[in-house]
PDB file of N, CA and C in Angstrom:
ATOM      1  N   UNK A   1       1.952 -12.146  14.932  1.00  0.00           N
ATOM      2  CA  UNK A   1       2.587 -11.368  13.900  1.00  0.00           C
ATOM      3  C   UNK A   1       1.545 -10.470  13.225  1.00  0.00           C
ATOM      4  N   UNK A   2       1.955  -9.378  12.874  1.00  0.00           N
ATOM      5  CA  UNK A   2       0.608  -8.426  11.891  1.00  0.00           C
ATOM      6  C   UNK A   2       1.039  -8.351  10.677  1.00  0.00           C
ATOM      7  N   UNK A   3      -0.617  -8.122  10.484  1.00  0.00           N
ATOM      8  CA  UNK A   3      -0.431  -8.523   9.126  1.00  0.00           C
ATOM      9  C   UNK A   3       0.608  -7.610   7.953  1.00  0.00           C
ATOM     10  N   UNK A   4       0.403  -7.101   8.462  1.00  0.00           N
ATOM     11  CA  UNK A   4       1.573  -5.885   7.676  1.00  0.00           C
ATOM     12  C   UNK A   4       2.803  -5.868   7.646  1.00  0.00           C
ATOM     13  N   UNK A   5       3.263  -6.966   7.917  1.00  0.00           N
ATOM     14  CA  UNK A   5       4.571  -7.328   8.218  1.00  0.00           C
ATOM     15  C   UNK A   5       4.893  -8.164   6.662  1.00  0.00           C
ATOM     16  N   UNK A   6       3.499  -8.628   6.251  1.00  0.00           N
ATOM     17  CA  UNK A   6       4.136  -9.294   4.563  1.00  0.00           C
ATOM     18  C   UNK A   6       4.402  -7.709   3.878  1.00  0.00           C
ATOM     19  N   UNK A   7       4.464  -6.618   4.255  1.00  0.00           N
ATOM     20  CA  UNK A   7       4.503  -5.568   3.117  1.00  0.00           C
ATOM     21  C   UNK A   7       5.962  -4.369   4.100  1.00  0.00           C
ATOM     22  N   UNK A   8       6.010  -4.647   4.747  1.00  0.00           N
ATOM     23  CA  UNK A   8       7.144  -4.107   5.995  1.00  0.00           C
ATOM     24  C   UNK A   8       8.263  -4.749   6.696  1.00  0.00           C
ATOM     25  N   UNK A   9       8.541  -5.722   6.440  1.00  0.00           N
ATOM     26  CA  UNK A   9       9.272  -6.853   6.776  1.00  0.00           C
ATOM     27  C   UNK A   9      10.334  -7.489   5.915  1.00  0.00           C
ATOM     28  N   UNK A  10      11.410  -7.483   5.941  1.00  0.00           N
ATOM     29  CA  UNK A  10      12.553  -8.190   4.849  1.00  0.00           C
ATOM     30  C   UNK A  10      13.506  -7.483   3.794  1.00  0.00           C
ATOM     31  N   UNK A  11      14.092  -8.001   3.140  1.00  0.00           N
ATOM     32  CA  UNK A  11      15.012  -7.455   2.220  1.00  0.00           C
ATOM     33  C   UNK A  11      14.327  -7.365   1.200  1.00  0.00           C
ATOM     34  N   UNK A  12      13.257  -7.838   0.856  1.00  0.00           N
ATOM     35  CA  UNK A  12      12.320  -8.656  -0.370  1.00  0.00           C
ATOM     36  C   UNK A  12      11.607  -6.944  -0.063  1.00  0.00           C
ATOM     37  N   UNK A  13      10.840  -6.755   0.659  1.00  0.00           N
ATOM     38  CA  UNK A  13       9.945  -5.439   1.715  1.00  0.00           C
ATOM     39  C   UNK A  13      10.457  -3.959   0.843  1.00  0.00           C
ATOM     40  N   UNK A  14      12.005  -3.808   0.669  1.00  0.00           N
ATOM     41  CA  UNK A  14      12.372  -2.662   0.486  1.00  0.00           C
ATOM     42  C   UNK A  14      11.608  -1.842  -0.061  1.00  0.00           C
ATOM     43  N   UNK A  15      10.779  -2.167  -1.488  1.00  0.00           N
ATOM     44  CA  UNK A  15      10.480  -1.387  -2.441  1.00  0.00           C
ATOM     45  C   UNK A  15       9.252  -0.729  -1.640  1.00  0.00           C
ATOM     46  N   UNK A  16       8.886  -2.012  -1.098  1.00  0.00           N
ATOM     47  CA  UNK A  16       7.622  -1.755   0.194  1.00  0.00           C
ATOM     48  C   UNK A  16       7.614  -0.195   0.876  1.00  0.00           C
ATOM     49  N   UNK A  17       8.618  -0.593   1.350  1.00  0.00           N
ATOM     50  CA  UNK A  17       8.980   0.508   2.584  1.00  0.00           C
ATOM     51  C   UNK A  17       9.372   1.918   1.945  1.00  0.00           C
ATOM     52  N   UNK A  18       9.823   1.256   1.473  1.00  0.00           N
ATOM     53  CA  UNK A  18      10.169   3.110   0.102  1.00  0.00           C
ATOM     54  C   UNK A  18       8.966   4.164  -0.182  1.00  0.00           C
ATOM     55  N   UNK A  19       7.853   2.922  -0.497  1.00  0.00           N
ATOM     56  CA  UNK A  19       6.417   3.720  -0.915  1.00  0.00           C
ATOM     57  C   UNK A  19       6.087   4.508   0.492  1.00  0.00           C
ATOM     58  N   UNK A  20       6.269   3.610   1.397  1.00  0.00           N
ATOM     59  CA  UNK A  20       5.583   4.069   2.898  1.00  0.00           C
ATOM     60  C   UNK A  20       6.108   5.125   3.755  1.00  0.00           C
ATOM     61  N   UNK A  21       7.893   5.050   3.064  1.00  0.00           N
ATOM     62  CA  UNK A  21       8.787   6.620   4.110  1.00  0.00           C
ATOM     63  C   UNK A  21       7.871   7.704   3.090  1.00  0.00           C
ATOM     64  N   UNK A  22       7.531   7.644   1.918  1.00  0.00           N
ATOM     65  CA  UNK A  22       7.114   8.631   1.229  1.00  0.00           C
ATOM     66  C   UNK A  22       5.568   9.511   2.050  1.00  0.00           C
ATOM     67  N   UNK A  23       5.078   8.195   2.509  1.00  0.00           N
ATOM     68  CA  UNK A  23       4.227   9.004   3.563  1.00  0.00           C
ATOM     69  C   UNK A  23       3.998   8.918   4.430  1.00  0.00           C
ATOM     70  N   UNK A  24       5.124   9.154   5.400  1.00  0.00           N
ATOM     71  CA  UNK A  24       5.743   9.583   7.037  1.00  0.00           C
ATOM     72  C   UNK A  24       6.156   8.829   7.432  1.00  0.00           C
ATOM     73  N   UNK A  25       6.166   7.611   6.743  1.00  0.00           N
ATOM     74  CA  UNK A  25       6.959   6.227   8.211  1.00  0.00           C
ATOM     75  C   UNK A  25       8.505   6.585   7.995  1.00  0.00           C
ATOM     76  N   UNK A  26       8.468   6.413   9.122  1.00  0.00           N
ATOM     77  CA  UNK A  26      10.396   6.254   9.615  1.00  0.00           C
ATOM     78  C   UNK A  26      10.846   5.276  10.311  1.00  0.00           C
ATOM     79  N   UNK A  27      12.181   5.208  10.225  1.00  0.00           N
ATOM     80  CA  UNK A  27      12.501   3.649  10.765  1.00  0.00           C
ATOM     81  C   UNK A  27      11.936   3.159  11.623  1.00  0.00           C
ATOM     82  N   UNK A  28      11.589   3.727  12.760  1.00  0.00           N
ATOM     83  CA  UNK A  28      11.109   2.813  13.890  1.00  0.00           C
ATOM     84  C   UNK A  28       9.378   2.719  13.626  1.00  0.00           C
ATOM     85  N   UNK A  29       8.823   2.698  12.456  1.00  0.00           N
ATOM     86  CA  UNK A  29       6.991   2.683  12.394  1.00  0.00           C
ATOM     87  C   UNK A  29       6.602   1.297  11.972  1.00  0.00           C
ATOM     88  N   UNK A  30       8.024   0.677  11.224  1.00  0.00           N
ATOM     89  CA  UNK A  30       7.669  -0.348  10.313  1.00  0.00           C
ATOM     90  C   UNK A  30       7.414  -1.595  11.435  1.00  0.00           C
ATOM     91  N   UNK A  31       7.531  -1.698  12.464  1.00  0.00           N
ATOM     92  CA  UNK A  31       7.197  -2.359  13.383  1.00  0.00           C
ATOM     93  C   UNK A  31       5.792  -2.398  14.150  1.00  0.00           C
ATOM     94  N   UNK A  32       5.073  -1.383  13.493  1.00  0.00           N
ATOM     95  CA  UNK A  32       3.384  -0.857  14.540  1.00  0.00           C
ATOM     96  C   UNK A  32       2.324  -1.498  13.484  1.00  0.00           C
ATOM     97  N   UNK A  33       1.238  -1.639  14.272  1.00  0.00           N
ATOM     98  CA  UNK A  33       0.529  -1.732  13.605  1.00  0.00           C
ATOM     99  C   UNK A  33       0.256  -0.201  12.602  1.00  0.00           C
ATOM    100  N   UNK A  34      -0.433  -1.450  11.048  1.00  0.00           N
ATOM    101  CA  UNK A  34      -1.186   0.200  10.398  1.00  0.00           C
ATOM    102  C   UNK A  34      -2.738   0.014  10.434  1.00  0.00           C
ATOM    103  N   UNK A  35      -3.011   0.894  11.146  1.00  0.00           N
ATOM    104  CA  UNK A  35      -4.387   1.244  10.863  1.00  0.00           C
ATOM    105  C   UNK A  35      -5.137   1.892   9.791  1.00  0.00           C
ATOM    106  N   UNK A  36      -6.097   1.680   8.951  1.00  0.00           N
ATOM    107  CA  UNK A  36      -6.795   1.887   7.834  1.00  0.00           C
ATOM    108  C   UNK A  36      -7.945   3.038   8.601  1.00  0.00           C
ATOM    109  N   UNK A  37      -7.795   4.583   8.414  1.00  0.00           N
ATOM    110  CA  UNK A  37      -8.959   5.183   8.749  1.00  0.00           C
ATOM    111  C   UNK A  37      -9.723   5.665   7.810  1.00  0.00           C
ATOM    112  N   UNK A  38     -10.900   4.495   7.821  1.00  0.00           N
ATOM    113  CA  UNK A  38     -11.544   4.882   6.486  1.00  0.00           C
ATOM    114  C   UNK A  38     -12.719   6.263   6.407  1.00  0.00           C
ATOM    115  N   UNK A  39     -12.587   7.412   5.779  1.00  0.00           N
ATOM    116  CA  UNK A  39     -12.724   8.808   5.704  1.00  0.00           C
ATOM    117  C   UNK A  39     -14.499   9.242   4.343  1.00  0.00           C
ATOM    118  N   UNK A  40     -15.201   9.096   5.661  1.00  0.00           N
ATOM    119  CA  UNK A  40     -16.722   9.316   4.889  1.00  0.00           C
ATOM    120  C   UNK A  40     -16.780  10.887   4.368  1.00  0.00           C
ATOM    121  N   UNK A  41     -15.856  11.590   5.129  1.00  0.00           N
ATOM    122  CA  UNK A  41     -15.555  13.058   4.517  1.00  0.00           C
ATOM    123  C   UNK A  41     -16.128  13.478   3.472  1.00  0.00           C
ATOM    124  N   UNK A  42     -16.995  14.433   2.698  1.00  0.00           N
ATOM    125  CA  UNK A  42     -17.408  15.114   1.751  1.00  0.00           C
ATOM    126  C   UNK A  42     -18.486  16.480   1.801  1.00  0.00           C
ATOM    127  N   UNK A  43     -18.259  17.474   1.017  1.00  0.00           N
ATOM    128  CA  UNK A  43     -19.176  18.277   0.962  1.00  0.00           C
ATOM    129  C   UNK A  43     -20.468  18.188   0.613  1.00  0.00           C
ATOM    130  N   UNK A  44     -20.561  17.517   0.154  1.00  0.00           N
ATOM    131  CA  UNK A  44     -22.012  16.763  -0.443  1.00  0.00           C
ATOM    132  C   UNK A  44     -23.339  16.770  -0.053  1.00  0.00           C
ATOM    133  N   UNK A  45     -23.335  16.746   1.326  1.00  0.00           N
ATOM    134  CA  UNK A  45     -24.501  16.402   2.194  1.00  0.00           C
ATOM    135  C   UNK A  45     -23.922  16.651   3.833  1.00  0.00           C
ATOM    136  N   UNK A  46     -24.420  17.429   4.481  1.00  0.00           N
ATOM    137  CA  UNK A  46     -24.311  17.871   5.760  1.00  0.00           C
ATOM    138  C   UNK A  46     -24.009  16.122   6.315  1.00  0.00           C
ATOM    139  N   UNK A  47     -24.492  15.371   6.354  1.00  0.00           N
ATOM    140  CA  UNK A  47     -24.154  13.970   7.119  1.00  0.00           C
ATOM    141  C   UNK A  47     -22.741  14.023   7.030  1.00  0.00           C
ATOM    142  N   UNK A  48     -22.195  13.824   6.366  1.00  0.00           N
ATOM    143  CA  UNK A  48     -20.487  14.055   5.851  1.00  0.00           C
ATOM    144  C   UNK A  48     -19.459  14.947   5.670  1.00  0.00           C
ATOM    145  N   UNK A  49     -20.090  15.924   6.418  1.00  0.00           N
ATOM    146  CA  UNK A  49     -19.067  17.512   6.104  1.00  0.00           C
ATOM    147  C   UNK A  49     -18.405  17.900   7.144  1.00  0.00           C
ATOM    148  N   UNK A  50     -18.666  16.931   8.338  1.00  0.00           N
ATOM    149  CA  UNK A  50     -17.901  17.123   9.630  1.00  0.00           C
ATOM    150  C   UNK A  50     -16.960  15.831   9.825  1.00  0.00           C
ATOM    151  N   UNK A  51     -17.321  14.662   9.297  1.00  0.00           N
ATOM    152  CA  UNK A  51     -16.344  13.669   9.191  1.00  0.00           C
ATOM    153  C   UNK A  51     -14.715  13.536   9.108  1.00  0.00           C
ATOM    154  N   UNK A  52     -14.397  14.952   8.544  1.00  0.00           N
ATOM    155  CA  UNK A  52     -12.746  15.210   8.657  1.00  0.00           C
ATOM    156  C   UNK A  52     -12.378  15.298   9.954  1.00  0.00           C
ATOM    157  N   UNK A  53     -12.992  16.139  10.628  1.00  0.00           N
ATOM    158  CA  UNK A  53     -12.374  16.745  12.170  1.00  0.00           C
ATOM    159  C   UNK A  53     -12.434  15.449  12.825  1.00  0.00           C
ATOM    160  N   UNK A  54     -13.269  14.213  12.533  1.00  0.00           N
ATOM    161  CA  UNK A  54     -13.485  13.193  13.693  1.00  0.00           C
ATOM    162  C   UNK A  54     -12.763  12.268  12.864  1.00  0.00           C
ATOM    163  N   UNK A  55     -12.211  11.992  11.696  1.00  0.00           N
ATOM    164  CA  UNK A  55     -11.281  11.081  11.324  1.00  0.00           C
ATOM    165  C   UNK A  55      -9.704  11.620  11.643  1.00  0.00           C
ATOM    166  N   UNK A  56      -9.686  12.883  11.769  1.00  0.00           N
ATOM    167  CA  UNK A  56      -8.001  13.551  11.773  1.00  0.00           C
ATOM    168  C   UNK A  56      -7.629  13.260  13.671  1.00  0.00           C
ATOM    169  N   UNK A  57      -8.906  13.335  14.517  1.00  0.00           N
ATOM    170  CA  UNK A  57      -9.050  13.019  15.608  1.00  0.00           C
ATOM    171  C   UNK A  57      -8.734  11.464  15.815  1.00  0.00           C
ATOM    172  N   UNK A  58      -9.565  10.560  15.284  1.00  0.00           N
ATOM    173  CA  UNK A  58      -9.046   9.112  14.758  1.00  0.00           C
ATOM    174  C   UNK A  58      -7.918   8.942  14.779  1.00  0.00           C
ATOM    175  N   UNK A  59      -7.196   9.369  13.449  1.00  0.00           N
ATOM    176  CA  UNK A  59      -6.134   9.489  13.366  1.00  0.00           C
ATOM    177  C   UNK A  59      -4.550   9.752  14.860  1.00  0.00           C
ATOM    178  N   UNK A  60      -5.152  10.742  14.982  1.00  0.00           N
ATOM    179  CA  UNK A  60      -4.043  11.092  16.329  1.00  0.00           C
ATOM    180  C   UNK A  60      -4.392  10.068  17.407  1.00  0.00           C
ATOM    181  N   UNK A  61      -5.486   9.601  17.487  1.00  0.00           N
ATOM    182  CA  UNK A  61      -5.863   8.827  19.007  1.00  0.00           C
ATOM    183  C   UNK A  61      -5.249   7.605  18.413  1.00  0.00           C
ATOM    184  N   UNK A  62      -5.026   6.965  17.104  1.00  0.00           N
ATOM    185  CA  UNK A  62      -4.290   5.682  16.814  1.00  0.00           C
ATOM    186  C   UNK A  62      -2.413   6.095  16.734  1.00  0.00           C
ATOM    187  N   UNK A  63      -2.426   6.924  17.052  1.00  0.00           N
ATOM    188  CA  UNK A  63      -0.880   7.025  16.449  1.00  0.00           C
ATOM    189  C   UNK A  63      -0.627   7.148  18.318  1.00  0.00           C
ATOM    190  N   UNK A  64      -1.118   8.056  19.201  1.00  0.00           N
ATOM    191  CA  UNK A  64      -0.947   7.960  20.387  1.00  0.00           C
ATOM    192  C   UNK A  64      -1.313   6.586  21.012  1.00  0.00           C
ATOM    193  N   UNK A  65      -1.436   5.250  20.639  1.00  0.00           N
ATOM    194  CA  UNK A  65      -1.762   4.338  20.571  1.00  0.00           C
ATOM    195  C   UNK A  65      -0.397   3.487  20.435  1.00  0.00           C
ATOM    196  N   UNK A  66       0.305   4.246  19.238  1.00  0.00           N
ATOM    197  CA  UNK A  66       1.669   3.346  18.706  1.00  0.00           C
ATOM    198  C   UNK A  66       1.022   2.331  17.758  1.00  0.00           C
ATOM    199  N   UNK A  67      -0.039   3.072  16.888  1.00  0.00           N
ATOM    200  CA  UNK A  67      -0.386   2.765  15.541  1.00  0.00           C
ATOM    201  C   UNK A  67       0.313   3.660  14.578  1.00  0.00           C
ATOM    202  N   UNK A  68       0.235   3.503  13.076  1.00  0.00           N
ATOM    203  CA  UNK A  68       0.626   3.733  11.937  1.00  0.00           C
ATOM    204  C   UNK A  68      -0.895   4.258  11.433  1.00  0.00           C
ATOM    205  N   UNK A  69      -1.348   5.299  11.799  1.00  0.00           N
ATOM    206  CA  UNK A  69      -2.495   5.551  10.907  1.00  0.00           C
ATOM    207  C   UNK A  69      -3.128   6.145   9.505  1.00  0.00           C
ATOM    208  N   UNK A  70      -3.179   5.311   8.634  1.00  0.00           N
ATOM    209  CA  UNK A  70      -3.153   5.629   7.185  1.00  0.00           C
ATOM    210  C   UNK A  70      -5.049   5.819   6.478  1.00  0.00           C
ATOM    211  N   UNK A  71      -5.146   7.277   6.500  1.00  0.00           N
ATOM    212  CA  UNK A  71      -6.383   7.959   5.939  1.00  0.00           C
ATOM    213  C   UNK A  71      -6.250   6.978   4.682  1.00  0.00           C
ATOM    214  N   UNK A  72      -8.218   6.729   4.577  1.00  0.00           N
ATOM    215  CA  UNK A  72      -7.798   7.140   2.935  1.00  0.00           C
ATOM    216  C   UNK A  72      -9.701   6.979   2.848  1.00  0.00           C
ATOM    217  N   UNK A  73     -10.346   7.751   1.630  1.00  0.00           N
ATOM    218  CA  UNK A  73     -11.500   8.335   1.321  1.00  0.00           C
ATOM    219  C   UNK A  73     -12.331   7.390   1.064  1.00  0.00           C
ATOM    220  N   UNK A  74     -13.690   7.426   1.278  1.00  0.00           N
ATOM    221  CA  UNK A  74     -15.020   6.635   0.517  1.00  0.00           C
ATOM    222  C   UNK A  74     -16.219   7.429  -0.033  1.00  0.00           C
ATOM    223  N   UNK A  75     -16.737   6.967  -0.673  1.00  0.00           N
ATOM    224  CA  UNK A  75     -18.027   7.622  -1.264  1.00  0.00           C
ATOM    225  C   UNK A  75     -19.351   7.577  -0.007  1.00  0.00           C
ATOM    226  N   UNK A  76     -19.848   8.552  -0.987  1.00  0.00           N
ATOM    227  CA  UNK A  76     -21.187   8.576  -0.354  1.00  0.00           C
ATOM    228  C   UNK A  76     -21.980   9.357  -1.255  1.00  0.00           C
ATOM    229  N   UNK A  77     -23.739   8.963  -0.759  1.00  0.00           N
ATOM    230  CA  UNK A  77     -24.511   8.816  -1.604  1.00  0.00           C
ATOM    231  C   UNK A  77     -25.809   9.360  -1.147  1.00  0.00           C
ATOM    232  N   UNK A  78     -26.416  10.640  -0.897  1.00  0.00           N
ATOM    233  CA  UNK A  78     -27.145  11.074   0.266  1.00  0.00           C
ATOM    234  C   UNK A  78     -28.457  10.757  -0.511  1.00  0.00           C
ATOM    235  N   UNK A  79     -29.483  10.099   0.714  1.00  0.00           N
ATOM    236  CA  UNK A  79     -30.599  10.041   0.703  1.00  0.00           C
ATOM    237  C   UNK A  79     -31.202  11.190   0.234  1.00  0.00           C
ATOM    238  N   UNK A  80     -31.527  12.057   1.224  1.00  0.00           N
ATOM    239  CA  UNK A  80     -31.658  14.045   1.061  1.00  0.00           C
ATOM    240  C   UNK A  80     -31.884  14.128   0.147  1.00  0.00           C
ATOM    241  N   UNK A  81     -30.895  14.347  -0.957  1.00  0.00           N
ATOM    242  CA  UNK A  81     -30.626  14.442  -1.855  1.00  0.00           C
ATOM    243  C   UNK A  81     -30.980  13.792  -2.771  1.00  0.00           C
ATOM    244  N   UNK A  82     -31.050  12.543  -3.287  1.00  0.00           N
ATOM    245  CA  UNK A  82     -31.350  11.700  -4.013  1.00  0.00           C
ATOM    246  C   UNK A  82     -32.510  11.512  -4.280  1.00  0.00           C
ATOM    247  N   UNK A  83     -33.160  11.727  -3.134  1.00  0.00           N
ATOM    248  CA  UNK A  83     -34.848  11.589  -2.751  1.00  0.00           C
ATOM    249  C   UNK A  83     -35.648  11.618  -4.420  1.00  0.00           C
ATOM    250  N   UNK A  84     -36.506  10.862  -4.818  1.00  0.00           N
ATOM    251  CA  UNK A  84     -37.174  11.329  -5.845  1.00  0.00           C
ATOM    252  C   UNK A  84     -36.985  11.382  -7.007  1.00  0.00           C
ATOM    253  N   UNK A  85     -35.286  10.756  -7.609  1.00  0.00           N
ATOM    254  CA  UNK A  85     -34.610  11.076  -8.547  1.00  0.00           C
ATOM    255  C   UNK A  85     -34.146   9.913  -9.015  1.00  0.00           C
ATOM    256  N   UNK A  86     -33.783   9.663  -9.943  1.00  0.00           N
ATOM    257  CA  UNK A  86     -33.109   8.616 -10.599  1.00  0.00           C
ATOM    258  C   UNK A  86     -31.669   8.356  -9.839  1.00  0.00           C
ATOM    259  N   UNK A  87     -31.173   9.679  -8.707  1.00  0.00           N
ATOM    260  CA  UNK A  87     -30.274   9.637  -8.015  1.00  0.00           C
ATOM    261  C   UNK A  87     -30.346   8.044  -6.510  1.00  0.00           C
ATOM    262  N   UNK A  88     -31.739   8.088  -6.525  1.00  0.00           N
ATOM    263  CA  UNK A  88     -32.356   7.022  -5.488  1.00  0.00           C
ATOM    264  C   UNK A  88     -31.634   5.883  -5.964  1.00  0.00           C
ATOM    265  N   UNK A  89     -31.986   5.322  -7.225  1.00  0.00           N
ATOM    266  CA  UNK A  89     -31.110   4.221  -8.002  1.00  0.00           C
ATOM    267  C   UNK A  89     -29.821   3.792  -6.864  1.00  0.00           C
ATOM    268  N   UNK A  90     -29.274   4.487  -7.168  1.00  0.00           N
ATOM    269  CA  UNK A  90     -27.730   4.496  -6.244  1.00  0.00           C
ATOM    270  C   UNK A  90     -27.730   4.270  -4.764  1.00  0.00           C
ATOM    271  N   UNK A  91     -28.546   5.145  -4.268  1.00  0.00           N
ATOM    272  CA  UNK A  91     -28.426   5.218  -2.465  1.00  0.00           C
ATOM    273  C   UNK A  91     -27.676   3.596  -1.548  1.00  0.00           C
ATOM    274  N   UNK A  92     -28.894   2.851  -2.389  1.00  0.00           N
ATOM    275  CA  UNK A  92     -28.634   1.663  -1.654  1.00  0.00           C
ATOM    276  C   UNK A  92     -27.301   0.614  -1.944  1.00  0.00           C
ATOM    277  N   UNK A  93     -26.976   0.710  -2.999  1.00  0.00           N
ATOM    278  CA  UNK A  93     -26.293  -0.152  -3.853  1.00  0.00           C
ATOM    279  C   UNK A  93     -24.971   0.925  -3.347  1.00  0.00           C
ATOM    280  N   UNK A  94     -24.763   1.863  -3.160  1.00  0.00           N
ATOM    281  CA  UNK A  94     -23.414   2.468  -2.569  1.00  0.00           C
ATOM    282  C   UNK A  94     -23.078   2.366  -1.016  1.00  0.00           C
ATOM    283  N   UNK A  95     -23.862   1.544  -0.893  1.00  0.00           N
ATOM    284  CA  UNK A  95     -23.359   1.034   0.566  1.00  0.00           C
ATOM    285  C   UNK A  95     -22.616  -0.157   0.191  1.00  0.00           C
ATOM    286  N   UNK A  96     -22.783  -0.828  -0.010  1.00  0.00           N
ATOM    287  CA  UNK A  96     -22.084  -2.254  -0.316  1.00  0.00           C
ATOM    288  C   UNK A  96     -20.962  -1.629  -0.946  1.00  0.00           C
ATOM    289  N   UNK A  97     -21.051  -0.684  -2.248  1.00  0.00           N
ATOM    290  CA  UNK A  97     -19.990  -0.228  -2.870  1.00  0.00           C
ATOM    291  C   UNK A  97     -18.638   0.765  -1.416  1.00  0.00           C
ATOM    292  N   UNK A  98     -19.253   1.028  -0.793  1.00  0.00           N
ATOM    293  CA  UNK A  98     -18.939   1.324   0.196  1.00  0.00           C
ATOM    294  C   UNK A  98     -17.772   0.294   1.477  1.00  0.00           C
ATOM    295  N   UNK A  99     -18.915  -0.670   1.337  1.00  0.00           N
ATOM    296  CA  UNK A  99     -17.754  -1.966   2.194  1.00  0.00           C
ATOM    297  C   UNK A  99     -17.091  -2.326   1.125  1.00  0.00           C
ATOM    298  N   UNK A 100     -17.311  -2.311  -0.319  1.00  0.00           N
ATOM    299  CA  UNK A 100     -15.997  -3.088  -0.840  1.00  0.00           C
ATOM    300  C   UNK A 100     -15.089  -2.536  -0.889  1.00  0.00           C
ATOM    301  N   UNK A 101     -15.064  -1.093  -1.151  1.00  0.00           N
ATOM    302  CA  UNK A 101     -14.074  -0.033  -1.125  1.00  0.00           C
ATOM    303  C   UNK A 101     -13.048  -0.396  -0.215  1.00  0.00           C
ATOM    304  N   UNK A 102     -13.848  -0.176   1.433  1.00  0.00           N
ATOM    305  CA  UNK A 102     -12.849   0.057   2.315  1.00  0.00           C
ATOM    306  C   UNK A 102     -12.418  -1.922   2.494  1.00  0.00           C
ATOM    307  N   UNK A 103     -12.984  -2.651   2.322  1.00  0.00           N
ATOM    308  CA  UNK A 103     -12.324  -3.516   2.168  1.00  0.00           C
ATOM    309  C   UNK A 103     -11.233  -4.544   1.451  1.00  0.00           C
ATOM    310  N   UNK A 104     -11.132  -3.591   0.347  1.00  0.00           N
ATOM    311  CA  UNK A 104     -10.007  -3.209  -0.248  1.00  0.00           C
ATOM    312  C   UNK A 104      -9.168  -3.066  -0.128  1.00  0.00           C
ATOM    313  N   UNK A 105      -9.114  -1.483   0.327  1.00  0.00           N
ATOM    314  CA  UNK A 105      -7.922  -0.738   0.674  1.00  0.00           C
ATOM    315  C   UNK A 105      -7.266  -1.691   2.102  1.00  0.00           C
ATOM    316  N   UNK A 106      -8.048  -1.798   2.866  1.00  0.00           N
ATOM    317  CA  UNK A 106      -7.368  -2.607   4.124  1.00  0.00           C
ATOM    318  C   UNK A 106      -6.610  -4.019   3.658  1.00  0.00           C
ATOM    319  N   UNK A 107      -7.413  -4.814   2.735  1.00  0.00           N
ATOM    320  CA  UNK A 107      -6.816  -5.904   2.023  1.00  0.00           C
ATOM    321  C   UNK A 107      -5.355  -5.744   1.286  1.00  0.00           C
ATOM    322  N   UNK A 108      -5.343  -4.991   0.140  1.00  0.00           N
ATOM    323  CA  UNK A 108      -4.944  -4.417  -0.557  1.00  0.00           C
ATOM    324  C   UNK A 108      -3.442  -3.857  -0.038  1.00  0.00           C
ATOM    325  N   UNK A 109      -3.381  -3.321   1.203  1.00  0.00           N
ATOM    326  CA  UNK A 109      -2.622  -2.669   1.888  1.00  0.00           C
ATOM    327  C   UNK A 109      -2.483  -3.326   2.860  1.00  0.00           C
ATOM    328  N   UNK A 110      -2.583  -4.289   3.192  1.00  0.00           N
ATOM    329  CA  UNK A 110      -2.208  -5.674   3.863  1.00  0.00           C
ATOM    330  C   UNK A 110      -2.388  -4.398   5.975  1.00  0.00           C
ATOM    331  N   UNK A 111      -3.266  -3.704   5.952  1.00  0.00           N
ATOM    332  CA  UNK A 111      -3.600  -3.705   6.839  1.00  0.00           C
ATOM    333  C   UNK A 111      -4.120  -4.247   8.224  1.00  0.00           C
ATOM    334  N   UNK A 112      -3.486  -3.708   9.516  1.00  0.00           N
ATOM    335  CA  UNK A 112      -3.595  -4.476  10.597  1.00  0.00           C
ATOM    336  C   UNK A 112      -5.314  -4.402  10.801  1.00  0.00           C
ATOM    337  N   UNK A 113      -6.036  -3.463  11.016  1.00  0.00           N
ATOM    338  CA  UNK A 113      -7.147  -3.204  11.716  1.00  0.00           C
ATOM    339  C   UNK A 113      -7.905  -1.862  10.802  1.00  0.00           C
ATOM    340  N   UNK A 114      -8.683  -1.345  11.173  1.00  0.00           N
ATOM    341  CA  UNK A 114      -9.425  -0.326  10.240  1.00  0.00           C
ATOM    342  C   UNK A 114     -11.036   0.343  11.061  1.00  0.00           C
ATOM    343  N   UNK A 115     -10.987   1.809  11.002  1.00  0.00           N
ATOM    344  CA  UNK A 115     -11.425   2.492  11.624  1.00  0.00           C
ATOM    345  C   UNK A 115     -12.752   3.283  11.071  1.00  0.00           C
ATOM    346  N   UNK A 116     -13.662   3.139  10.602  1.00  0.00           N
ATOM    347  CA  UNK A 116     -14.462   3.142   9.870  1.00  0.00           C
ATOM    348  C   UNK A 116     -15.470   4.465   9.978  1.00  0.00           C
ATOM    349  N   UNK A 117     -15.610   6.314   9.653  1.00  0.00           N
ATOM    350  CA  UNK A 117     -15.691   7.178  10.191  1.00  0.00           C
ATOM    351  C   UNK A 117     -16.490   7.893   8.818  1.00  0.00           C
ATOM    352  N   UNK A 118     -17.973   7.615   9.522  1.00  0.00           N
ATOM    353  CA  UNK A 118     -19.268   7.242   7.987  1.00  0.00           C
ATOM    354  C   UNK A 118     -20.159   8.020   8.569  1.00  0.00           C
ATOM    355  N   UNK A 119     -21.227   8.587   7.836  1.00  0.00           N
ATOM    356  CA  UNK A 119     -21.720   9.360   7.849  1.00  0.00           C
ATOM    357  C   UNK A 119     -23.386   9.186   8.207  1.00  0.00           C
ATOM    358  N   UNK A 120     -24.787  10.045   8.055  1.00  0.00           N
ATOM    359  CA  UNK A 120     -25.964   9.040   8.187  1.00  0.00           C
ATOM    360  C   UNK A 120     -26.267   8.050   6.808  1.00  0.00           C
ATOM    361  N   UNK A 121     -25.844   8.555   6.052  1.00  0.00           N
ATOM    362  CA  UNK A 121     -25.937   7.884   4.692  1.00  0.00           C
ATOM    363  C   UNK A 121     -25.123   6.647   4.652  1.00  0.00           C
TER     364      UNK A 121
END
């Protein structure tokens, strides 16, 4: 059984499913797995500014799959950048902030599996 079936599944589910036609599922999705594609995407730092094209790619290769693939964003925290600065503080400590995020959202959203599309940072 997947796990997404406690949030897609039943009469109890409805309110569930209401949230989810709102972004694209239709009757026959509530049965697939959902995949979590978690999106390192940002302008910020060249490491991360190409990350859209290879998560929207993600994306289509899980749905041609007969997944449910549901984007959703994480931080990031560029070395580069930070270098030298009180910005350094952060670098390291936003990685972890990083797995809790997306482990979250996959939790949270009672997600099947999760696709993880991160940057050098």
């Amino acid at each position: 059984m997947l796990r997404s079936a406690a949030i897609t599944q039943g009469i109890q589910r409805s309110p569930n499913r209401a949230m989810l036609r709102a972004v694209g599922f239709g009757d026959g999705d509530f049965n697939k797995p959902i995949i979590g594609i978690a999106n390192g995407y940002s302008t910020i730092t060249p490491c991360n500014v190409g990350l859209n094209d290879l998560a929207h790619r993600a994306e289509e290769a899980a749905r041609a799959a007969g997944a449910m693939p549901q984007m959703f964003g994480t931080i990031t925290v560029s070395d580069g950048i930070s270098m030298g600065t009180e910005g350094m503080k952060y670098s390291l400590v936003s990685r972890e902030v990083i797995a809790d995020a997306i482990e979250t959202a996959c939790n949270g959203e009672s997600m099947d599996g999760v696709l993880a599309v991160g940057g050098c940072d």
